[in-house]
N, C-alpha and C. Protein backbone atom coordinates (compact mmCIF):
# COMPACT_ATOMS: atom_id res chain seq x y z
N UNK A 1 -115.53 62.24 212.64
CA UNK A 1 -114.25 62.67 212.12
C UNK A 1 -113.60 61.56 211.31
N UNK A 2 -114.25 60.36 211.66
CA UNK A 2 -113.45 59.17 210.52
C UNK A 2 -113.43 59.32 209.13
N UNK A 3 -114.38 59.61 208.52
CA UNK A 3 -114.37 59.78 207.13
C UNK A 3 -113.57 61.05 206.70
N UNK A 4 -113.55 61.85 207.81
CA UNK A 4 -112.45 63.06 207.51
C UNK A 4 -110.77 62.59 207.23
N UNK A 5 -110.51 61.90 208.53
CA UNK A 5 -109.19 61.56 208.81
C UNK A 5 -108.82 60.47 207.97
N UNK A 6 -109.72 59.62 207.91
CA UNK A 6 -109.13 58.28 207.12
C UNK A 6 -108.12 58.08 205.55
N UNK A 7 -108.52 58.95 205.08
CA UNK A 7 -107.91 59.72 203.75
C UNK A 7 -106.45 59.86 203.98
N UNK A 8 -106.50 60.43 204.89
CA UNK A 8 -105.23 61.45 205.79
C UNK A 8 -104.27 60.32 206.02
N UNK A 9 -104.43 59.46 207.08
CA UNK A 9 -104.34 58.10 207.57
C UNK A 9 -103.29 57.24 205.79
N UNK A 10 -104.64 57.19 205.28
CA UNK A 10 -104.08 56.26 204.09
C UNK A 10 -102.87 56.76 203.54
N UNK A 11 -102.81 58.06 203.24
CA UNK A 11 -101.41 58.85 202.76
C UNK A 11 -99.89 58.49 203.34
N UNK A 12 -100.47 58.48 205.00
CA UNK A 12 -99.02 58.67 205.26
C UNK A 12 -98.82 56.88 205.66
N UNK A 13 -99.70 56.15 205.40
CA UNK A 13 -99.61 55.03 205.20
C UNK A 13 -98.43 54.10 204.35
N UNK A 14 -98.62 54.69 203.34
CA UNK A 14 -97.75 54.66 202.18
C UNK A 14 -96.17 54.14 202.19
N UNK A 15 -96.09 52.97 202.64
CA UNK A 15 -94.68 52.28 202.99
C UNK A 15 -94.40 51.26 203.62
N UNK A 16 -93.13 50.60 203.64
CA UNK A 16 -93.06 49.03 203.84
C UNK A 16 -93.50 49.19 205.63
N UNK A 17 -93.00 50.24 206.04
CA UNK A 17 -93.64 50.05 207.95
C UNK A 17 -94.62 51.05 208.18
N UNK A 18 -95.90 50.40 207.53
CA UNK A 18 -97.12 51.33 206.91
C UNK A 18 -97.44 51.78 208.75
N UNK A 19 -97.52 50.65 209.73
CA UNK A 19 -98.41 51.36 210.79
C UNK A 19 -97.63 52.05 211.48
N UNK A 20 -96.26 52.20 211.53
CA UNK A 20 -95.76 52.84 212.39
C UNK A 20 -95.57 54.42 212.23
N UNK A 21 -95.56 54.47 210.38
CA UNK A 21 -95.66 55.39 209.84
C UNK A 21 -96.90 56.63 210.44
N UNK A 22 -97.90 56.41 211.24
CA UNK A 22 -99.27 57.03 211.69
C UNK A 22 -98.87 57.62 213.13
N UNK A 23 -98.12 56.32 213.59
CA UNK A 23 -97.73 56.37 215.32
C UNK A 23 -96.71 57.90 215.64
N UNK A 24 -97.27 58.89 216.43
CA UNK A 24 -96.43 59.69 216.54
C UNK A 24 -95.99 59.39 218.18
N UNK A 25 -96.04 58.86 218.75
CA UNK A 25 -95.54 58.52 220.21
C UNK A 25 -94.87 57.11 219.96
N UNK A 26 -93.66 57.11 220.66
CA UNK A 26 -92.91 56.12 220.04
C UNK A 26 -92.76 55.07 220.99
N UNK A 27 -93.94 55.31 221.95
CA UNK A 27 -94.09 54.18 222.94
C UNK A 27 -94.98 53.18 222.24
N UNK A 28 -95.96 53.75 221.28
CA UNK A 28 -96.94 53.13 220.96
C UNK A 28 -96.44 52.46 219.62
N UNK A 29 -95.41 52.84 219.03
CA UNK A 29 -94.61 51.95 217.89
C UNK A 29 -94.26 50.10 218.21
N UNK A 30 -94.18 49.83 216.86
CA UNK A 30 -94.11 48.30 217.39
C UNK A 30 -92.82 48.21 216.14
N UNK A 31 -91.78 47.20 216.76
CA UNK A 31 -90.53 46.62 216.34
C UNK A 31 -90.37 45.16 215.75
N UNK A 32 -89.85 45.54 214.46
CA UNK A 32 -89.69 44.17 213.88
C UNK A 32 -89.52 42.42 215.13
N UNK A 33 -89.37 43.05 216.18
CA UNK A 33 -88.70 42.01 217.02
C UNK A 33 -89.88 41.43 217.38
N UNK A 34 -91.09 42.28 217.98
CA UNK A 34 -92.06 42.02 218.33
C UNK A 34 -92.89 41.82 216.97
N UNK A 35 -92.45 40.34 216.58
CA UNK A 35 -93.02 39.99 215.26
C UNK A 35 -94.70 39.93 215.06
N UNK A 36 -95.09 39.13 216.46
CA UNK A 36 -97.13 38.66 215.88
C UNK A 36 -97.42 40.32 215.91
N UNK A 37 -97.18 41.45 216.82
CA UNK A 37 -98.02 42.46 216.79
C UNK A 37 -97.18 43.44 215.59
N UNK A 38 -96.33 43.03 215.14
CA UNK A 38 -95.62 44.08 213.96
C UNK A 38 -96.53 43.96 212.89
N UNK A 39 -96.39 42.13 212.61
CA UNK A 39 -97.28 42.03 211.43
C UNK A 39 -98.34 42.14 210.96
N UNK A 40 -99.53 41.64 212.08
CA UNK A 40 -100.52 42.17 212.37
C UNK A 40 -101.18 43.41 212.11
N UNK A 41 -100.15 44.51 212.81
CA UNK A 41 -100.79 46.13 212.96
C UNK A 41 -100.41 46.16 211.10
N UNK A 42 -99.31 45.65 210.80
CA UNK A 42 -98.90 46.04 209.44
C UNK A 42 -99.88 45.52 208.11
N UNK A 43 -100.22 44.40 208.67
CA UNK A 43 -101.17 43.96 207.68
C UNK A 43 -102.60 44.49 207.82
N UNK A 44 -102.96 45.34 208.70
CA UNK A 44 -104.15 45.94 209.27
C UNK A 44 -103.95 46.94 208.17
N UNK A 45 -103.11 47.34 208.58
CA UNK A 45 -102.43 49.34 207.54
C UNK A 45 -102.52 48.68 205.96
N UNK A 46 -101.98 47.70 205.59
CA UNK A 46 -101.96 47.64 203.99
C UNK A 46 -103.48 47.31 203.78
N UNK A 47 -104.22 46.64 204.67
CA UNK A 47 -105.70 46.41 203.79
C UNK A 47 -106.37 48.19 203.77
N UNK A 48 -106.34 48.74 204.67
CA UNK A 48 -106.79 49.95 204.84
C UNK A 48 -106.29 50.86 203.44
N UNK A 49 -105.35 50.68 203.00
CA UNK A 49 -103.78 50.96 202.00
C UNK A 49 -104.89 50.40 200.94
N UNK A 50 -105.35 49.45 200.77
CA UNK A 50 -105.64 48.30 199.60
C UNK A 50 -106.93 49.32 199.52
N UNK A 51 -107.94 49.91 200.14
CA UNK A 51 -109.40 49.90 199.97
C UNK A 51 -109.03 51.49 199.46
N UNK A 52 -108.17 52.37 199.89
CA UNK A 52 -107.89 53.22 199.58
C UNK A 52 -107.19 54.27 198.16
N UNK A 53 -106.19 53.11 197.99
CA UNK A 53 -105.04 53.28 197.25
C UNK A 53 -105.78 54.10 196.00
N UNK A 54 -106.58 53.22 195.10
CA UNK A 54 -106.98 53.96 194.00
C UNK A 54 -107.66 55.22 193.85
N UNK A 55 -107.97 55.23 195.08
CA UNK A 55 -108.77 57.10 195.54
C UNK A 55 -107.34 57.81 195.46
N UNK A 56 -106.58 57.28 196.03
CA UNK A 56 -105.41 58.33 196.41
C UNK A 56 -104.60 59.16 195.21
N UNK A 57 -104.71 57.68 193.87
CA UNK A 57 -103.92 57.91 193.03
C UNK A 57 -104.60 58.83 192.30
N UNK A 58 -105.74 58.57 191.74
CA UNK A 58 -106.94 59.26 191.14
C UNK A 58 -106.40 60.93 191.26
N UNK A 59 -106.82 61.00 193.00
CA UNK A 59 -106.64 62.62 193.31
C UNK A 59 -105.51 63.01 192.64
N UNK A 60 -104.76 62.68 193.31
CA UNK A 60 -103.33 63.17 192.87
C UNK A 60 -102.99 62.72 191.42
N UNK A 61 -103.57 62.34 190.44
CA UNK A 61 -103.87 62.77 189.13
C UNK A 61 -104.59 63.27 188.58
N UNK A 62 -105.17 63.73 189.15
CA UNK A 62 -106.38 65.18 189.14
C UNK A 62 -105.93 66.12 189.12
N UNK A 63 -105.14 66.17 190.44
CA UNK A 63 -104.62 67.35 190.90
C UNK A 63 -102.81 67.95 189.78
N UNK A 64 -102.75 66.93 189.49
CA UNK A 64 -101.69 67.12 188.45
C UNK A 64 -101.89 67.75 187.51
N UNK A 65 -102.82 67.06 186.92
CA UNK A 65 -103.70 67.95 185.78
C UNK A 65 -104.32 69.74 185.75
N UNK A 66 -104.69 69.33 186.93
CA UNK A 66 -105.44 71.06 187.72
C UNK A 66 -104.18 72.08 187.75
N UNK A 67 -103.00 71.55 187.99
CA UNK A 67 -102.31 72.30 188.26
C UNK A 67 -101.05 72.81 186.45
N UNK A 68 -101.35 71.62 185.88
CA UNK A 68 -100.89 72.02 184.44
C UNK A 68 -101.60 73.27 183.57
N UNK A 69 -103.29 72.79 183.96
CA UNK A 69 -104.29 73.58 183.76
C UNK A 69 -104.21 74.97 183.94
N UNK A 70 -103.41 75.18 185.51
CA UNK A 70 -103.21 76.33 185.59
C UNK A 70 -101.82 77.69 185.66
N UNK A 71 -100.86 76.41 185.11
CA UNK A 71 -99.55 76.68 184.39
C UNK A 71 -100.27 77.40 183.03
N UNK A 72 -101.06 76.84 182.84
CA UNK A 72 -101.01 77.35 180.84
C UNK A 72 -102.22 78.34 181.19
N UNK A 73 -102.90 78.53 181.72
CA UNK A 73 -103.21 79.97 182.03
C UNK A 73 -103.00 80.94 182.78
N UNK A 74 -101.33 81.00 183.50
CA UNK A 74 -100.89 81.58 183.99
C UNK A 74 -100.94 83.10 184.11
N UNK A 75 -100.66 83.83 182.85
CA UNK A 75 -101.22 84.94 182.23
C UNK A 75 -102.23 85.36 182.32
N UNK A 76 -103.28 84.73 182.60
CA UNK A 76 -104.81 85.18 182.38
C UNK A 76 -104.92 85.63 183.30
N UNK A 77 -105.73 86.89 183.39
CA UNK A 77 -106.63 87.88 184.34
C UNK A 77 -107.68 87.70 184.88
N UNK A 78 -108.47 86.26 184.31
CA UNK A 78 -109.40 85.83 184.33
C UNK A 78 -109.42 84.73 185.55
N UNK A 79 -109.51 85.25 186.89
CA UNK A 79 -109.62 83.95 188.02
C UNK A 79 -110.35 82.84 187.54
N UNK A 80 -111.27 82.90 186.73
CA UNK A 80 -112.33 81.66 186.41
C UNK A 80 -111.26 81.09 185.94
N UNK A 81 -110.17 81.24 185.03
CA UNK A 81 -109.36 80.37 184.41
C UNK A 81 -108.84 79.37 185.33
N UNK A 82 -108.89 79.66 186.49
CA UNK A 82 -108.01 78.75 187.94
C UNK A 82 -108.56 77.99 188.15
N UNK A 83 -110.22 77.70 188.05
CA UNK A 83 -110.95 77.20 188.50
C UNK A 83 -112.19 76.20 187.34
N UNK A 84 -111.26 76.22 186.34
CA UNK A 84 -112.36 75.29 185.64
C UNK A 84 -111.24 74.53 185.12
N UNK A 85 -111.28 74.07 183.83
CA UNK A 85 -110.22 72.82 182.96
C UNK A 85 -110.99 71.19 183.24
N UNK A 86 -110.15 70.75 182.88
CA UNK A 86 -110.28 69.13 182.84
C UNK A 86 -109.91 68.18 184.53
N UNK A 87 -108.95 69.22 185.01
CA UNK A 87 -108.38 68.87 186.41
C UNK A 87 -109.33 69.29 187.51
N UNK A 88 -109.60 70.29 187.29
CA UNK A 88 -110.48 70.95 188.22
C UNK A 88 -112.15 70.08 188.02
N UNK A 89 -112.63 70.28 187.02
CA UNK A 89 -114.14 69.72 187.35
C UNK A 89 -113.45 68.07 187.75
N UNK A 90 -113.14 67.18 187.36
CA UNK A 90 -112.81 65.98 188.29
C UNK A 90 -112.29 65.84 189.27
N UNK A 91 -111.43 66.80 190.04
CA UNK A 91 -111.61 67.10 191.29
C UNK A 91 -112.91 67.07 191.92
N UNK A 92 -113.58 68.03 191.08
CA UNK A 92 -115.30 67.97 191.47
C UNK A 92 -116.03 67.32 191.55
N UNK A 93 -115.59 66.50 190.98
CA UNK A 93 -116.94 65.21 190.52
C UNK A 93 -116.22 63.82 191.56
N UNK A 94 -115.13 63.83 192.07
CA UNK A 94 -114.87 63.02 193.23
C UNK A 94 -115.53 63.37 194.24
N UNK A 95 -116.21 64.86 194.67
CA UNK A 95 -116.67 65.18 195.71
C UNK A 95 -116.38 64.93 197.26
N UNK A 96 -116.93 64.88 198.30
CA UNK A 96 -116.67 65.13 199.56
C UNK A 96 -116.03 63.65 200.01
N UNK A 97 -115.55 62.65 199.71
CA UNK A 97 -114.34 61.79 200.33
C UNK A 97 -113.26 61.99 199.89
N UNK A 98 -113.43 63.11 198.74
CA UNK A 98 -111.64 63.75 199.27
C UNK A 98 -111.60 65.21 199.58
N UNK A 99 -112.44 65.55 200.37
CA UNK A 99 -112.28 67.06 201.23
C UNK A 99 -111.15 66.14 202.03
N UNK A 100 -110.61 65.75 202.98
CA UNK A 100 -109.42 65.42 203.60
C UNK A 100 -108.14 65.92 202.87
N UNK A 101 -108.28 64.92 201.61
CA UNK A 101 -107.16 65.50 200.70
C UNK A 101 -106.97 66.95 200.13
N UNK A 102 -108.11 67.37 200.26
CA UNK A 102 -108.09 68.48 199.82
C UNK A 102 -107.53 69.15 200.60
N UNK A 103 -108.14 69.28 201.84
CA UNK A 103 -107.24 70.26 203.25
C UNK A 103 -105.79 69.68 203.00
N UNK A 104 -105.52 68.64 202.92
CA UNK A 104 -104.12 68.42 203.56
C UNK A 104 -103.49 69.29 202.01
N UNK A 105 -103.84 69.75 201.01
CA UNK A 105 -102.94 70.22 200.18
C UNK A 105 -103.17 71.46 200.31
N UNK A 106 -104.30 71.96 200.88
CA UNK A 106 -104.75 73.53 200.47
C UNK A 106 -103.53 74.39 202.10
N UNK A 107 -103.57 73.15 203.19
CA UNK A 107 -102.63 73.27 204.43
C UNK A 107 -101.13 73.83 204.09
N UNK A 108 -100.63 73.37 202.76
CA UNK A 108 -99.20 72.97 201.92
C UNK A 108 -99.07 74.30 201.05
N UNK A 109 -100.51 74.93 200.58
CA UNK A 109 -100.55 76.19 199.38
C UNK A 109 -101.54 76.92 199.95
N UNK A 110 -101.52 78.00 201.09
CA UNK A 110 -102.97 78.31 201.42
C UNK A 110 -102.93 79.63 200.05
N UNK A 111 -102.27 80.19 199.45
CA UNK A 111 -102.23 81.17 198.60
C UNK A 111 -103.00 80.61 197.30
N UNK A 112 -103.66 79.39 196.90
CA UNK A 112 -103.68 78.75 195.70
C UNK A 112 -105.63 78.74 196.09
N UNK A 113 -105.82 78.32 195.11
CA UNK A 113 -107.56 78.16 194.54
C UNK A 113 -108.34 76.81 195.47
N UNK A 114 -107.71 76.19 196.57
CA UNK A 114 -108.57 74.91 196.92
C UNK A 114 -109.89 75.62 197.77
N UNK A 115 -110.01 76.72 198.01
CA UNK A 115 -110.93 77.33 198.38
C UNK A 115 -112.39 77.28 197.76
N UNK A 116 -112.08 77.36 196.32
CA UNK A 116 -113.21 77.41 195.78
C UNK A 116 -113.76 76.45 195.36
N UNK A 117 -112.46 74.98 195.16
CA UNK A 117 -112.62 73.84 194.85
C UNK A 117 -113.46 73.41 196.40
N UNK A 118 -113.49 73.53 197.41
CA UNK A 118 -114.36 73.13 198.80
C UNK A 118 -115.52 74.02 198.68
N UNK A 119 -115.26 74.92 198.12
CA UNK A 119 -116.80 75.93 198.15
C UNK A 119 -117.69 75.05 196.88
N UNK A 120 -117.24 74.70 196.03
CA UNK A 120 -118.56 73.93 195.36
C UNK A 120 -118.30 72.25 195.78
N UNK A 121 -117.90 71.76 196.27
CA UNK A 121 -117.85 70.63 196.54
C UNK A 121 -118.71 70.66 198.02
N UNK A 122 -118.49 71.62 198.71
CA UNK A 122 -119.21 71.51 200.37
C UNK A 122 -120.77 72.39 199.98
N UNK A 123 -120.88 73.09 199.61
CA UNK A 123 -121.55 74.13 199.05
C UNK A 123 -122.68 74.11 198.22
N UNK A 124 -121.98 73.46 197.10
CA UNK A 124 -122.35 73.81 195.30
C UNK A 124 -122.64 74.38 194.73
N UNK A 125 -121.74 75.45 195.10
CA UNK A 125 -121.73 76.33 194.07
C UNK A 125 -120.08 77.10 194.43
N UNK A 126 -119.42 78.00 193.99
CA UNK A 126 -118.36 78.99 194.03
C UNK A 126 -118.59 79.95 195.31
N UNK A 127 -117.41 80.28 195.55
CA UNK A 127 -117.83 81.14 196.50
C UNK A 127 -118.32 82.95 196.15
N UNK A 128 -118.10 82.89 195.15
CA UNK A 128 -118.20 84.19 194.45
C UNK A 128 -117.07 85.45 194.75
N UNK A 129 -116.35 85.16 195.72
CA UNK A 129 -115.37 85.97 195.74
C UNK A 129 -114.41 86.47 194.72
N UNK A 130 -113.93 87.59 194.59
CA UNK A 130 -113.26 88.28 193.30
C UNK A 130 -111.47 88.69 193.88
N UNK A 131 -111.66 89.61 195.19
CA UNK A 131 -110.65 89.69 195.94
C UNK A 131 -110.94 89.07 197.12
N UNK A 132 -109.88 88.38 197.86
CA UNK A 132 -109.82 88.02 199.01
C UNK A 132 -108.46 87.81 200.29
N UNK A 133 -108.52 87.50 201.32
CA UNK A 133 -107.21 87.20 201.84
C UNK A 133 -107.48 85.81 201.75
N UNK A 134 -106.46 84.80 200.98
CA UNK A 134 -106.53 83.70 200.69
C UNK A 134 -106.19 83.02 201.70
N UNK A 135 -105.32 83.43 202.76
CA UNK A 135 -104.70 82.86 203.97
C UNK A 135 -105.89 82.75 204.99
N UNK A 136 -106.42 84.28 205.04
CA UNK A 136 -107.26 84.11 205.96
C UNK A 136 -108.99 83.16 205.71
N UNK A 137 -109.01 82.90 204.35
CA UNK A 137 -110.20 81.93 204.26
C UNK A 137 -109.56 81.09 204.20
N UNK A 138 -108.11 80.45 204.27
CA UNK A 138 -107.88 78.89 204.99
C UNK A 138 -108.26 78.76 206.40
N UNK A 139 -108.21 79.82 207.10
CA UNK A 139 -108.32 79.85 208.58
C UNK A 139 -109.69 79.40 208.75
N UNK A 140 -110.82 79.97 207.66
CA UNK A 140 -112.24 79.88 207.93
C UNK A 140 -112.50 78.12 207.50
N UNK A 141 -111.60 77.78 206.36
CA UNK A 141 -112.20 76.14 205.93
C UNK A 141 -111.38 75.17 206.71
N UNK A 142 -110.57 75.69 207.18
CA UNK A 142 -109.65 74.65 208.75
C UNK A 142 -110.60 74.63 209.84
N UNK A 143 -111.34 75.64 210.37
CA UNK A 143 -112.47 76.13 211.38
C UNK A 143 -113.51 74.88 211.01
N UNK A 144 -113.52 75.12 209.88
CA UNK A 144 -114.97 73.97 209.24
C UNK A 144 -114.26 72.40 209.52
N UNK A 145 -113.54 72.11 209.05
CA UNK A 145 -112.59 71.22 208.83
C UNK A 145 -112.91 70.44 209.98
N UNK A 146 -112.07 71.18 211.18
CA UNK A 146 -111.99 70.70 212.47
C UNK A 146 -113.13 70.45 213.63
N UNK A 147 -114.39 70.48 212.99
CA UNK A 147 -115.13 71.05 213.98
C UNK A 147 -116.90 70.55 212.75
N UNK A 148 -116.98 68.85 213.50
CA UNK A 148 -117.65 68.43 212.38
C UNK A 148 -119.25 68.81 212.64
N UNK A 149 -119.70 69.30 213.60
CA UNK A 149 -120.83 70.44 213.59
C UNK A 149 -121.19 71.88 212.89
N UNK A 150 -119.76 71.95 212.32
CA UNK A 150 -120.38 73.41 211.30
C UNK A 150 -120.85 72.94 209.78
N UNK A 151 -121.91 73.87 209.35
CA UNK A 151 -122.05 73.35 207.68
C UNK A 151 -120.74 74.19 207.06
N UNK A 152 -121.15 74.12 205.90
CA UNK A 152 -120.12 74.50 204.97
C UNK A 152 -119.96 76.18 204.77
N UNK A 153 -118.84 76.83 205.02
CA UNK A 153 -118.79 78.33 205.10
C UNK A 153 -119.17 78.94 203.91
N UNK A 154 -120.15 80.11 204.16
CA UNK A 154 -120.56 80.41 202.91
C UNK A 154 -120.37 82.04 202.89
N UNK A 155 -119.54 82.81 202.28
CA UNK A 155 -119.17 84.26 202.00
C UNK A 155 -119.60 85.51 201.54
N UNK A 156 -119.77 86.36 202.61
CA UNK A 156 -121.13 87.34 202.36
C UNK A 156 -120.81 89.01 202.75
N UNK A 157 -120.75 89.88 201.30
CA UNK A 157 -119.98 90.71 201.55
C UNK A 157 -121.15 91.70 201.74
N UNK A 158 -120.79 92.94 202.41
CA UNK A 158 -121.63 93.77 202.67
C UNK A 158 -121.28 94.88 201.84
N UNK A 159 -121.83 95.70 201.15
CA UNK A 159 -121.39 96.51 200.25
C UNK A 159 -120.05 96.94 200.03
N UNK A 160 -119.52 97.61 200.20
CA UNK A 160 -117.92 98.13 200.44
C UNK A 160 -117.06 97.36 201.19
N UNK A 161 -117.86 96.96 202.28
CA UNK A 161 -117.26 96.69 203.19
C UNK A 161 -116.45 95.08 203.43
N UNK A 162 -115.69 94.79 203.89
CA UNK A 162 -115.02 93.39 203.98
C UNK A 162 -115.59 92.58 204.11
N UNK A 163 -115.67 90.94 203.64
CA UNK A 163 -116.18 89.60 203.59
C UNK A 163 -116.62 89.43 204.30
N UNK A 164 -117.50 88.17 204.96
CA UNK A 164 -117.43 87.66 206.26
C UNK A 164 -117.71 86.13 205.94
N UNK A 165 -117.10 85.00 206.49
CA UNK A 165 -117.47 83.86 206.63
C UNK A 165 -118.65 83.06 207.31
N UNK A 166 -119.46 82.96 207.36
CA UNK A 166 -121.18 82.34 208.32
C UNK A 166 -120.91 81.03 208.02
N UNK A 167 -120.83 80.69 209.25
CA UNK A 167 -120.94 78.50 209.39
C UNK A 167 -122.15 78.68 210.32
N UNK A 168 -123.19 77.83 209.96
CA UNK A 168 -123.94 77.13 210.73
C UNK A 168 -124.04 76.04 211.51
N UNK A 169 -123.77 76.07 213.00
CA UNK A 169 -124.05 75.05 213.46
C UNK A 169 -124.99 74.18 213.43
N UNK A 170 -124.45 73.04 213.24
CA UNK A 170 -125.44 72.34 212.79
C UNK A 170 -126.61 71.29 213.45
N UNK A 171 -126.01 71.53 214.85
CA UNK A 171 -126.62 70.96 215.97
C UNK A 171 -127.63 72.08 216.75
N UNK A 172 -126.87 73.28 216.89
CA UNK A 172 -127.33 74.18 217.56
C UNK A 172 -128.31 75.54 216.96
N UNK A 173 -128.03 75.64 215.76
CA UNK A 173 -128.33 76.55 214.44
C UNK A 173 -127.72 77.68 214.79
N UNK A 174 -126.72 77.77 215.74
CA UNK A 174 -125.98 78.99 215.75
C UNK A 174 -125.25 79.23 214.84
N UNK A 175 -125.12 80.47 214.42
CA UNK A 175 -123.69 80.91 213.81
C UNK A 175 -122.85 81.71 213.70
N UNK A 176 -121.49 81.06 213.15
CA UNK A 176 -120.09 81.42 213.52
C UNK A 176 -120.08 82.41 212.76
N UNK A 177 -119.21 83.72 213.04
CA UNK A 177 -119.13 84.88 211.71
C UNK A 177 -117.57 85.17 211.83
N UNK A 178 -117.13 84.97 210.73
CA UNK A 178 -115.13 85.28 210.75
C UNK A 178 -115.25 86.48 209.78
N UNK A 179 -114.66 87.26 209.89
CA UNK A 179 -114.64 88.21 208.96
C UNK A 179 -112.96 87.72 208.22
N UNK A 180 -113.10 88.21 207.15
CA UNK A 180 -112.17 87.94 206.19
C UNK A 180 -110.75 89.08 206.06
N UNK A 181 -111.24 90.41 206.62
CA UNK A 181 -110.50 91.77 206.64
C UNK A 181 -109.00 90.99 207.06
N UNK A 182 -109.20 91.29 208.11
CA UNK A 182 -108.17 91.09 209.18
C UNK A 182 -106.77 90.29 208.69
């Protein structure tokens, strides 16, 4: 789960009391008073901050772009329009050390396209979906997310009938089936 979380970690990092910023139990917080372990944990958080930082900015100028991208084809009927531009394939081409970032924004917009941006990044390829419940395939890439034995969910419709999500375990070769209806 480290390479998942660490991303995550670096974000909320982001400030002059970088480690305390992570600490959600406030027993485990440390006070300017208690100077060797303040500075310490703090200077721990900015190198972590330092190895990170330019990934962070990157994304989130990616994602700026992706999202101008899809201001100016607002109008279009054409879902592919959501999913390609200049923002979107470099999203892509950062690939899987920023799936973290990715969840933590798709967590913020589950109604928006990061779906398909994880379907070719985990995947490679689209998910091929045309209609879907967008909410309920966050439920299926949070499932993946959380749970670092599944492969990557891949979407499989049966004629008429409603979606279904298949993760493979990846330890066990079992697999998970979510249906998408619901």
């Amino acid at each position: 789960m480290g390479t998942k979380i660490l991303p995550l970690v670096v974000a909320k990092l982001r400030s002059d009391d970088a480690y305390n910023q992570v600490q959600t139990n406030d027993e485990t917080k440390v006070t300017p008073d208690q100077i060797e372990h303040f500075w310490v944990l703090n200077w721990q958080a900015k190198l972590i901050i330092k190895l990170y930082h330019s990934q962070l900015k990157e994304f989130d100028q990616h994602v700026a772009r992706w999202e101008n991208d899809m201001t100016a084809s607002k109008f279009s009927s054409n879902s592919d329009s959501k999913v390609s531009g200049p923002g979107y394939e470099s999203l892509k081409t950062m690939g899987q050390p920023t799936v973290p970032l990715i969840m933590a924004r798709y967590s913020q917009n589950q109604d928006g396209w990061w779906y398909e941006l994880l379907s070719e990044i985990v995947n490679g390829c689209r998910s091929g979906l045309r209609i879907t419940r967008k909410r309920n395939l966050y439920q299926v890439w949070m499932k993946w997310f959380q749970d670092p034995d599944l492969g990557g969910p891949k979407i499989e419709t049966y004629g008429d009938g409603p979606s279904v999500a298949i993760m493979q375990n990846i330890l066990t070769g079992d697999e998970v089936t979510i249906s998408l209806a619901t």
